[in-house]
PDB file of N, CA and C in Angstrom:
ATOM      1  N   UNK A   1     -23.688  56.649  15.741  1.00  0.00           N
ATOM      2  CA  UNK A   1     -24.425  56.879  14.522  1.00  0.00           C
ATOM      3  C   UNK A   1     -24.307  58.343  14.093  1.00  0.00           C
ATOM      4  N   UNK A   2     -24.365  58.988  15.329  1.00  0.00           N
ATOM      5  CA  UNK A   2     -23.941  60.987  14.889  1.00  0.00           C
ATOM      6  C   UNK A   2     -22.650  61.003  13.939  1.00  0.00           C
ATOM      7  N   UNK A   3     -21.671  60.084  14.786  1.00  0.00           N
ATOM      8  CA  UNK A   3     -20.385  60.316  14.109  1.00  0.00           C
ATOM      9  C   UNK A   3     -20.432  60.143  12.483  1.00  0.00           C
ATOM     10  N   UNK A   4     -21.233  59.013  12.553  1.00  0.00           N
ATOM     11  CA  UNK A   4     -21.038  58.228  10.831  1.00  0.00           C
ATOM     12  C   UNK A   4     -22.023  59.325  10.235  1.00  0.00           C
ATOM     13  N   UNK A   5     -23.132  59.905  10.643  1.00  0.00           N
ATOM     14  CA  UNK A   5     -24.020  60.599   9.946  1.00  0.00           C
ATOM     15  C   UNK A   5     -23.212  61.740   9.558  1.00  0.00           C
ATOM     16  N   UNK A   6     -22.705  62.736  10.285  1.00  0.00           N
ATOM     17  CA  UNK A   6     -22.262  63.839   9.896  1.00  0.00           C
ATOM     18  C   UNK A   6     -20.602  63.889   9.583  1.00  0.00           C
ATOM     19  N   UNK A   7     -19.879  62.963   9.434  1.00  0.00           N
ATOM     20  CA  UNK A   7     -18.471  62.642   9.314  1.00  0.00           C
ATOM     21  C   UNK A   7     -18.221  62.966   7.460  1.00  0.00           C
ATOM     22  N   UNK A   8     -19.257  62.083   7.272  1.00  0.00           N
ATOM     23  CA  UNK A   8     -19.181  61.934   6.125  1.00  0.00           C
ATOM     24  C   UNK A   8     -18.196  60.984   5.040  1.00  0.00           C
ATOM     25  N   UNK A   9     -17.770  60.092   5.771  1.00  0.00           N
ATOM     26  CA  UNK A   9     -16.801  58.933   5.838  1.00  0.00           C
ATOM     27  C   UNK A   9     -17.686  57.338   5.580  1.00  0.00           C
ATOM     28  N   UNK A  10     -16.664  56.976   4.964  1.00  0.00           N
ATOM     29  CA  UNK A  10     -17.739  55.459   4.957  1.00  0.00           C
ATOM     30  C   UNK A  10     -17.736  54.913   6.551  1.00  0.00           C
ATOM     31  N   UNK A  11     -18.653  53.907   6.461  1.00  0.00           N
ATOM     32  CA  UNK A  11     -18.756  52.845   7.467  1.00  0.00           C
ATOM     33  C   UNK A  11     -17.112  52.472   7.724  1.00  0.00           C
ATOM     34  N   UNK A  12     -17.250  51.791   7.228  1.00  0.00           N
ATOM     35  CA  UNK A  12     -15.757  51.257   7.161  1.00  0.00           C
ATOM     36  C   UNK A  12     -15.015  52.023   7.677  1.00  0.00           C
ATOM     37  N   UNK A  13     -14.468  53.330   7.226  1.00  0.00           N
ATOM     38  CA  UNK A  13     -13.329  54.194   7.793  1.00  0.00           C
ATOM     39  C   UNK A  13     -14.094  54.395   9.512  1.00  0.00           C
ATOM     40  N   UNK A  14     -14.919  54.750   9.731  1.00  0.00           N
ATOM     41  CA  UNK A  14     -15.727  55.150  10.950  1.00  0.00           C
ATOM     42  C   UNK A  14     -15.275  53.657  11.955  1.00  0.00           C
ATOM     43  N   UNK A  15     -15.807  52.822  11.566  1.00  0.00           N
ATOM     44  CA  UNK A  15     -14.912  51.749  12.249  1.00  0.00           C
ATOM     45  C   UNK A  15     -13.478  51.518  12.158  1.00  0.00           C
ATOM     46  N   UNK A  16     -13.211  51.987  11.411  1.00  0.00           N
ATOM     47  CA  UNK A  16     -11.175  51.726  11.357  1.00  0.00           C
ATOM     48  C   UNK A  16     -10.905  53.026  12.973  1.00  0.00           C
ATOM     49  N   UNK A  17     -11.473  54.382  12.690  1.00  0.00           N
ATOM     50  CA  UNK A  17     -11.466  55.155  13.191  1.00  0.00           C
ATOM     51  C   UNK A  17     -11.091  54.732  14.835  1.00  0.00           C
ATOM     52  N   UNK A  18     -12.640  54.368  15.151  1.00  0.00           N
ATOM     53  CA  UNK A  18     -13.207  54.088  16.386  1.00  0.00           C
ATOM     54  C   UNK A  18     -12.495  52.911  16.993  1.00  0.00           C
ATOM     55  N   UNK A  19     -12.255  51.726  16.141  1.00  0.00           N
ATOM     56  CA  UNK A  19     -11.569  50.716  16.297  1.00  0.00           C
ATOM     57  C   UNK A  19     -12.609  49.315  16.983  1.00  0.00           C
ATOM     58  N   UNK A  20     -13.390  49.352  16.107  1.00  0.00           N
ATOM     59  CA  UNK A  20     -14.598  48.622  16.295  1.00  0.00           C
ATOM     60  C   UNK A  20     -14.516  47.494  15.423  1.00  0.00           C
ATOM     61  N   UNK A  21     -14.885  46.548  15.218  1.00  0.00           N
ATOM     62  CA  UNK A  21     -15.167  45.373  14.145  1.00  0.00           C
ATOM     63  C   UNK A  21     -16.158  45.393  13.006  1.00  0.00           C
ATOM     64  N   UNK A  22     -15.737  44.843  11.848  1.00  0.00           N
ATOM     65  CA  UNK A  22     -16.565  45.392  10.728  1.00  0.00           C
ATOM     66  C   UNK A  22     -17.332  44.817  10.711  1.00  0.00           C
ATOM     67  N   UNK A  23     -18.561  45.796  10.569  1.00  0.00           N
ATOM     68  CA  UNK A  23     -20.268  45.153  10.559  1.00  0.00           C
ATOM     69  C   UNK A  23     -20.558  45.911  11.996  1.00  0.00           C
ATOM     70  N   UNK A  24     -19.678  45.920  13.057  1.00  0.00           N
ATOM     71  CA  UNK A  24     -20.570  46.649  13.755  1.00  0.00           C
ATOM     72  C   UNK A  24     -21.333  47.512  13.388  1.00  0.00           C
ATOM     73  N   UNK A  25     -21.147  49.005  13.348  1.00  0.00           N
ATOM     74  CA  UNK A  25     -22.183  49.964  13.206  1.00  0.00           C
ATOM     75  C   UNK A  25     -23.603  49.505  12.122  1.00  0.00           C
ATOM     76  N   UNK A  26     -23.109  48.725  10.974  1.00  0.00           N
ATOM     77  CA  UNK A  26     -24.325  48.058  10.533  1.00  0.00           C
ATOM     78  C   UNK A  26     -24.977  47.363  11.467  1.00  0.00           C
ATOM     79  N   UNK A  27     -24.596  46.205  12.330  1.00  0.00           N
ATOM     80  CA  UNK A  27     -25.505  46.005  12.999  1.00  0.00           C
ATOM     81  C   UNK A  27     -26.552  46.939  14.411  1.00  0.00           C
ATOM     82  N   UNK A  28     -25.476  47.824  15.029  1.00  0.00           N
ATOM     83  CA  UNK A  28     -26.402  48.676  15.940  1.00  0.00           C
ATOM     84  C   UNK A  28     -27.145  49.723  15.028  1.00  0.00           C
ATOM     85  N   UNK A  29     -26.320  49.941  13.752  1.00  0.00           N
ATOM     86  CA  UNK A  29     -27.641  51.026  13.040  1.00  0.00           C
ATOM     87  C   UNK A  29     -29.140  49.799  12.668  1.00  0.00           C
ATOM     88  N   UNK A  30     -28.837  48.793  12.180  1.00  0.00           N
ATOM     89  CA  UNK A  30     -30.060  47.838  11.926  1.00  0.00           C
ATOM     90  C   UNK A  30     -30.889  47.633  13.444  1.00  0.00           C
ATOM     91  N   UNK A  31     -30.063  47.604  14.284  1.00  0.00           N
ATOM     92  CA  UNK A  31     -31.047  47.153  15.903  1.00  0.00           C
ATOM     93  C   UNK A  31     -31.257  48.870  16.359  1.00  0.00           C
ATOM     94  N   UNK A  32     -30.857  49.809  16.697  1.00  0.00           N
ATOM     95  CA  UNK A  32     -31.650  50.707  16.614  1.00  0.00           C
ATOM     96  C   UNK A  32     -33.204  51.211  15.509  1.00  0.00           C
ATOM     97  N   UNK A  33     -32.834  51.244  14.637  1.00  0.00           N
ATOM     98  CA  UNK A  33     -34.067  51.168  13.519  1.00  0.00           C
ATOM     99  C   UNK A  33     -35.114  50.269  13.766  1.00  0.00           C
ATOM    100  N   UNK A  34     -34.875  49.099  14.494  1.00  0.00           N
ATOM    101  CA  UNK A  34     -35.889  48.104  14.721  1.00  0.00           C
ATOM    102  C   UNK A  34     -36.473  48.830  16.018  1.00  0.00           C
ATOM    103  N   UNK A  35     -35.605  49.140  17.122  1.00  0.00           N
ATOM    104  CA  UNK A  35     -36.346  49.643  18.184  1.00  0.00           C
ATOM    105  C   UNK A  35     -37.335  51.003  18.194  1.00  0.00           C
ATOM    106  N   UNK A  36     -36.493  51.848  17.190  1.00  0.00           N
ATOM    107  CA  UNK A  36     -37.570  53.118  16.942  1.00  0.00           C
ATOM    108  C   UNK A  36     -38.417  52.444  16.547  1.00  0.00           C
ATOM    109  N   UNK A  37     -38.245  52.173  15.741  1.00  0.00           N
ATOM    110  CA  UNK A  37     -39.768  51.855  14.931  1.00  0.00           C
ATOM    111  C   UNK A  37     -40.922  51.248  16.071  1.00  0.00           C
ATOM    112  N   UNK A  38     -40.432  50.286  16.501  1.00  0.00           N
ATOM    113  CA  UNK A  38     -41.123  49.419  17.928  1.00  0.00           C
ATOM    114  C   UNK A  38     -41.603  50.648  18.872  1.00  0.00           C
ATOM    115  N   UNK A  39     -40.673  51.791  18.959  1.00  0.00           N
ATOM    116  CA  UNK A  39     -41.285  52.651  20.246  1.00  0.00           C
ATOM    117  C   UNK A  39     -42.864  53.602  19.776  1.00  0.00           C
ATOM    118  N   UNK A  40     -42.131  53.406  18.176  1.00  0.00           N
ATOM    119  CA  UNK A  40     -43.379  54.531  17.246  1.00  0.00           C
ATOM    120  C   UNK A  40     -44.766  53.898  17.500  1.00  0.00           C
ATOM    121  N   UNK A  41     -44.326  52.426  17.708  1.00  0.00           N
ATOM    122  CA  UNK A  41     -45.977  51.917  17.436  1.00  0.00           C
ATOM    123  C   UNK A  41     -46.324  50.605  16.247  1.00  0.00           C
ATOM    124  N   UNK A  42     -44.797  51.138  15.852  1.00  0.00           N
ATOM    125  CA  UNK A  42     -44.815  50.220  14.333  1.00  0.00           C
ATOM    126  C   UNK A  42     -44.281  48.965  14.588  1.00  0.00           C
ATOM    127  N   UNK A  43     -44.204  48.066  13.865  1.00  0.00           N
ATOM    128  CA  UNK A  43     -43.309  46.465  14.312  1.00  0.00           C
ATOM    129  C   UNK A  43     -42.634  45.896  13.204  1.00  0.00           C
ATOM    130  N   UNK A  44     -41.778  45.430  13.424  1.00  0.00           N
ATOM    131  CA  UNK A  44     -41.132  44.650  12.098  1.00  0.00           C
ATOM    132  C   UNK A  44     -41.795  43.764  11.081  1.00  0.00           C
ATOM    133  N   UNK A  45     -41.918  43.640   9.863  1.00  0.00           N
ATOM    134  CA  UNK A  45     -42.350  42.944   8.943  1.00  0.00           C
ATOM    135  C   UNK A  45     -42.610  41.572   9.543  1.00  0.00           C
ATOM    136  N   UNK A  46     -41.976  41.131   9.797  1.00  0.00           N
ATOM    137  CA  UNK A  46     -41.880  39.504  10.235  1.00  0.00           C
ATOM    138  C   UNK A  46     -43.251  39.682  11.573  1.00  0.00           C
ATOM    139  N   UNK A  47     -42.708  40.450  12.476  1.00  0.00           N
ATOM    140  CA  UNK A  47     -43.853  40.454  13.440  1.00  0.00           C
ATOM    141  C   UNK A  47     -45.340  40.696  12.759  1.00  0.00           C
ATOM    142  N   UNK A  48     -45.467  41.981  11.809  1.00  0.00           N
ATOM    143  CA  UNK A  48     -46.688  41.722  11.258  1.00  0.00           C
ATOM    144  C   UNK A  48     -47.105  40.938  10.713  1.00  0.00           C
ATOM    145  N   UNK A  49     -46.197  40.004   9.807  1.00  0.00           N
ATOM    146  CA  UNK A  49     -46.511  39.188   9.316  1.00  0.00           C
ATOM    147  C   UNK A  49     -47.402  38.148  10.087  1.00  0.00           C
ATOM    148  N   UNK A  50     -46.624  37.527  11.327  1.00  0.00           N
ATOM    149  CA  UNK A  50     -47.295  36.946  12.551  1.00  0.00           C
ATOM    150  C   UNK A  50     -48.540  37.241  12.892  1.00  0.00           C
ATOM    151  N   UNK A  51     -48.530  38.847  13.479  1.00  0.00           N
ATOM    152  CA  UNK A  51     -50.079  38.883  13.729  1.00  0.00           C
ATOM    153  C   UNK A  51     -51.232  38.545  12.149  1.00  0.00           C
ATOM    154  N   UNK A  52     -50.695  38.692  11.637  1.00  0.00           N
ATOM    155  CA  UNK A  52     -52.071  38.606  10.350  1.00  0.00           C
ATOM    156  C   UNK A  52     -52.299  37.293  10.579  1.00  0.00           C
ATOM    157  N   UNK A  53     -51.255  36.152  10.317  1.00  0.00           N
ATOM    158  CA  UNK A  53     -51.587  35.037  10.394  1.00  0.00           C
ATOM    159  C   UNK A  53     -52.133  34.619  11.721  1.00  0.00           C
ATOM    160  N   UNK A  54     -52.032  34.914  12.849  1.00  0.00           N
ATOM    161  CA  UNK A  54     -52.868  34.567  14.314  1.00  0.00           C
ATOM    162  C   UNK A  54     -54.434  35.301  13.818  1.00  0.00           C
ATOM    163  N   UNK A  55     -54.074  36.359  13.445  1.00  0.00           N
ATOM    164  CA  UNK A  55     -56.210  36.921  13.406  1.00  0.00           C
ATOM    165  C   UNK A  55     -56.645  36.261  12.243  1.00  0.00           C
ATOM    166  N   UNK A  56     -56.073  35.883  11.297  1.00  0.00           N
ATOM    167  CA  UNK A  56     -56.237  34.994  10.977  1.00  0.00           C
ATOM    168  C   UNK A  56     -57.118  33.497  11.298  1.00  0.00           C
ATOM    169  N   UNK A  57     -56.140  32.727  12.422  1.00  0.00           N
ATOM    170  CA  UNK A  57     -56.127  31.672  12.691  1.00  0.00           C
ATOM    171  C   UNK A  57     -57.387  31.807  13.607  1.00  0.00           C
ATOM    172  N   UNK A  58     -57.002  33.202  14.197  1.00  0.00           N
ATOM    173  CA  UNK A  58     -58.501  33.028  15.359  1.00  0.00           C
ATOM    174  C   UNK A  58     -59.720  33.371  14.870  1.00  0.00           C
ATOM    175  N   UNK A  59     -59.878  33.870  13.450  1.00  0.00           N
ATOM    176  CA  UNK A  59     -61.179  33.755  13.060  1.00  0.00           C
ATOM    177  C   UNK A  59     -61.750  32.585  12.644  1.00  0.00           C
ATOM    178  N   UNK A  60     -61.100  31.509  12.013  1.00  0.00           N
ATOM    179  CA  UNK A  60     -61.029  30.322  11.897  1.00  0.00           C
ATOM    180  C   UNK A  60     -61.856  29.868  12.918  1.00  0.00           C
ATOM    181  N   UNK A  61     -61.134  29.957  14.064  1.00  0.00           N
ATOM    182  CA  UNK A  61     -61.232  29.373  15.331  1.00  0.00           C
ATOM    183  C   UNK A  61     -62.638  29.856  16.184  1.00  0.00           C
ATOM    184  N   UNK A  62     -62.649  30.862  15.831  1.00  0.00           N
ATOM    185  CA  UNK A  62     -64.192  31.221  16.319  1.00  0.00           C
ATOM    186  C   UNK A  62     -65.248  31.035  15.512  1.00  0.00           C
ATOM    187  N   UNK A  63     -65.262  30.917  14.148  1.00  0.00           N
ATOM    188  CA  UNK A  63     -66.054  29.851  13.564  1.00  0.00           C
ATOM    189  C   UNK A  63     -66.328  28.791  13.448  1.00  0.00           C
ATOM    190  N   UNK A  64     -65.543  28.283  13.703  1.00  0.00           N
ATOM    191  CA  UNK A  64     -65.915  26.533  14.464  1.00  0.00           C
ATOM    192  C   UNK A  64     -66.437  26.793  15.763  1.00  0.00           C
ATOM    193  N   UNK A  65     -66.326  27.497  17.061  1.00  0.00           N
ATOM    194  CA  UNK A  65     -67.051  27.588  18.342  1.00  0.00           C
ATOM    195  C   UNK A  65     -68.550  28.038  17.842  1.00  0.00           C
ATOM    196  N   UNK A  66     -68.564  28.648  16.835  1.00  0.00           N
ATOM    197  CA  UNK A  66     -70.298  29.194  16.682  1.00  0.00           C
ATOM    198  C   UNK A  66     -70.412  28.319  15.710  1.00  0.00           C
ATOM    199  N   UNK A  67     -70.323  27.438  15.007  1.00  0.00           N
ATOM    200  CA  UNK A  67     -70.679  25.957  14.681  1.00  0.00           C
ATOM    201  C   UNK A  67     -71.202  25.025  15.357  1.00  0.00           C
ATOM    202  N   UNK A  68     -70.041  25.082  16.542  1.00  0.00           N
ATOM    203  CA  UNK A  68     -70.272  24.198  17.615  1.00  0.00           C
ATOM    204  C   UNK A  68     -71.191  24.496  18.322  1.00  0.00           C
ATOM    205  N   UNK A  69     -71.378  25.681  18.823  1.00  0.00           N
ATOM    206  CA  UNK A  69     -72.596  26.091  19.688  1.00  0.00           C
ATOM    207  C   UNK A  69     -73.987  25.542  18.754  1.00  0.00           C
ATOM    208  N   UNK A  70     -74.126  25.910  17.728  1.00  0.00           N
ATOM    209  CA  UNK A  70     -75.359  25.997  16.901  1.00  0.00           C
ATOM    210  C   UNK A  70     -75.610  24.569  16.939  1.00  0.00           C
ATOM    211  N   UNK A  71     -75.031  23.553  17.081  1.00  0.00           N
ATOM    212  CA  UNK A  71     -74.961  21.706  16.624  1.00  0.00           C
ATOM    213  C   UNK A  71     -75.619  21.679  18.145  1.00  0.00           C
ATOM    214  N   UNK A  72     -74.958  21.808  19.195  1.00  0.00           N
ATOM    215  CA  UNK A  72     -75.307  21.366  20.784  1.00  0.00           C
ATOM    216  C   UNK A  72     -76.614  22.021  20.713  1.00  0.00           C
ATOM    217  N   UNK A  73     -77.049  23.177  20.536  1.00  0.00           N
ATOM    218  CA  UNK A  73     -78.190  23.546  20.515  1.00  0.00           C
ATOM    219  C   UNK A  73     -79.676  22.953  19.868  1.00  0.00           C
ATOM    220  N   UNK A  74     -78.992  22.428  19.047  1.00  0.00           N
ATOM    221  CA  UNK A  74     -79.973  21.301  17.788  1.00  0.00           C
ATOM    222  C   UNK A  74     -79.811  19.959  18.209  1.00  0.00           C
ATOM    223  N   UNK A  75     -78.533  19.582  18.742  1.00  0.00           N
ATOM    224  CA  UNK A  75     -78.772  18.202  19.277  1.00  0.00           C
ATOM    225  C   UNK A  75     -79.606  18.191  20.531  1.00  0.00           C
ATOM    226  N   UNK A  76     -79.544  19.257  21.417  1.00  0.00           N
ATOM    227  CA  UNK A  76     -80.301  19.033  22.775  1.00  0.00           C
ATOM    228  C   UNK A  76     -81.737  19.547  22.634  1.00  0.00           C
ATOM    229  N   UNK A  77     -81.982  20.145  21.303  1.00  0.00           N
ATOM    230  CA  UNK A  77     -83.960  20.334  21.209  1.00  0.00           C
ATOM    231  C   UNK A  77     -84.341  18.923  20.648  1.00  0.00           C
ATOM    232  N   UNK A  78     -83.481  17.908  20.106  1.00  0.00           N
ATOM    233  CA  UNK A  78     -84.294  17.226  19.037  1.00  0.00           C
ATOM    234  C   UNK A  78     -84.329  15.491  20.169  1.00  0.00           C
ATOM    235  N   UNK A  79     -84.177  15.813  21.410  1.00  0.00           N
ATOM    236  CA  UNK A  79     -84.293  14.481  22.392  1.00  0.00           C
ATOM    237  C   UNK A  79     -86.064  14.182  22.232  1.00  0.00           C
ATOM    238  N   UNK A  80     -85.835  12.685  22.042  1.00  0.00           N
ATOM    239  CA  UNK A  80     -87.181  12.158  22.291  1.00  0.00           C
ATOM    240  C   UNK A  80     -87.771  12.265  23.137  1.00  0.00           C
TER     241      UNK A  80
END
């Protein structure tokens, strides 16, 4: 990535150069960028996306358990 940054050459020539296959360096520049970001703290779109929808799902989900609690509680005072 030093090379391509300060070369000043396209992608392309940088791989003709090196003698690599085209798309490589796009792909290790795209999978590095994912991992910084991951080491920063940060996560990929798609992953956030995920968590929203799980805290989400688990608030859901813990509103029905304190539903549920509140019903068992009312069904077991109201025995004849």
């Amino acid at each position: 990535m030093e090379l391509l940054n300060s070369s000043g050459k396209s992608m392309e020539q940088v791989e003709r150069d090196l003698g690599i296959g085209n798309g490589c360096l796009a792909r290790w520049r795209s999978e590095l960028s994912i991992a910084s970001t991951t080491e920063a703290g940060l996560r990929p779109p798609d992953a956030q996306m995920v968590i929203r929808e799980l805290r989400r799902e688990l608030q859901v989900v813990r509103e029905e358990r304190d539903i549920l609690k509140k019903a068992i509680a009312i069904f077991s005072r109201a025995k004849p």
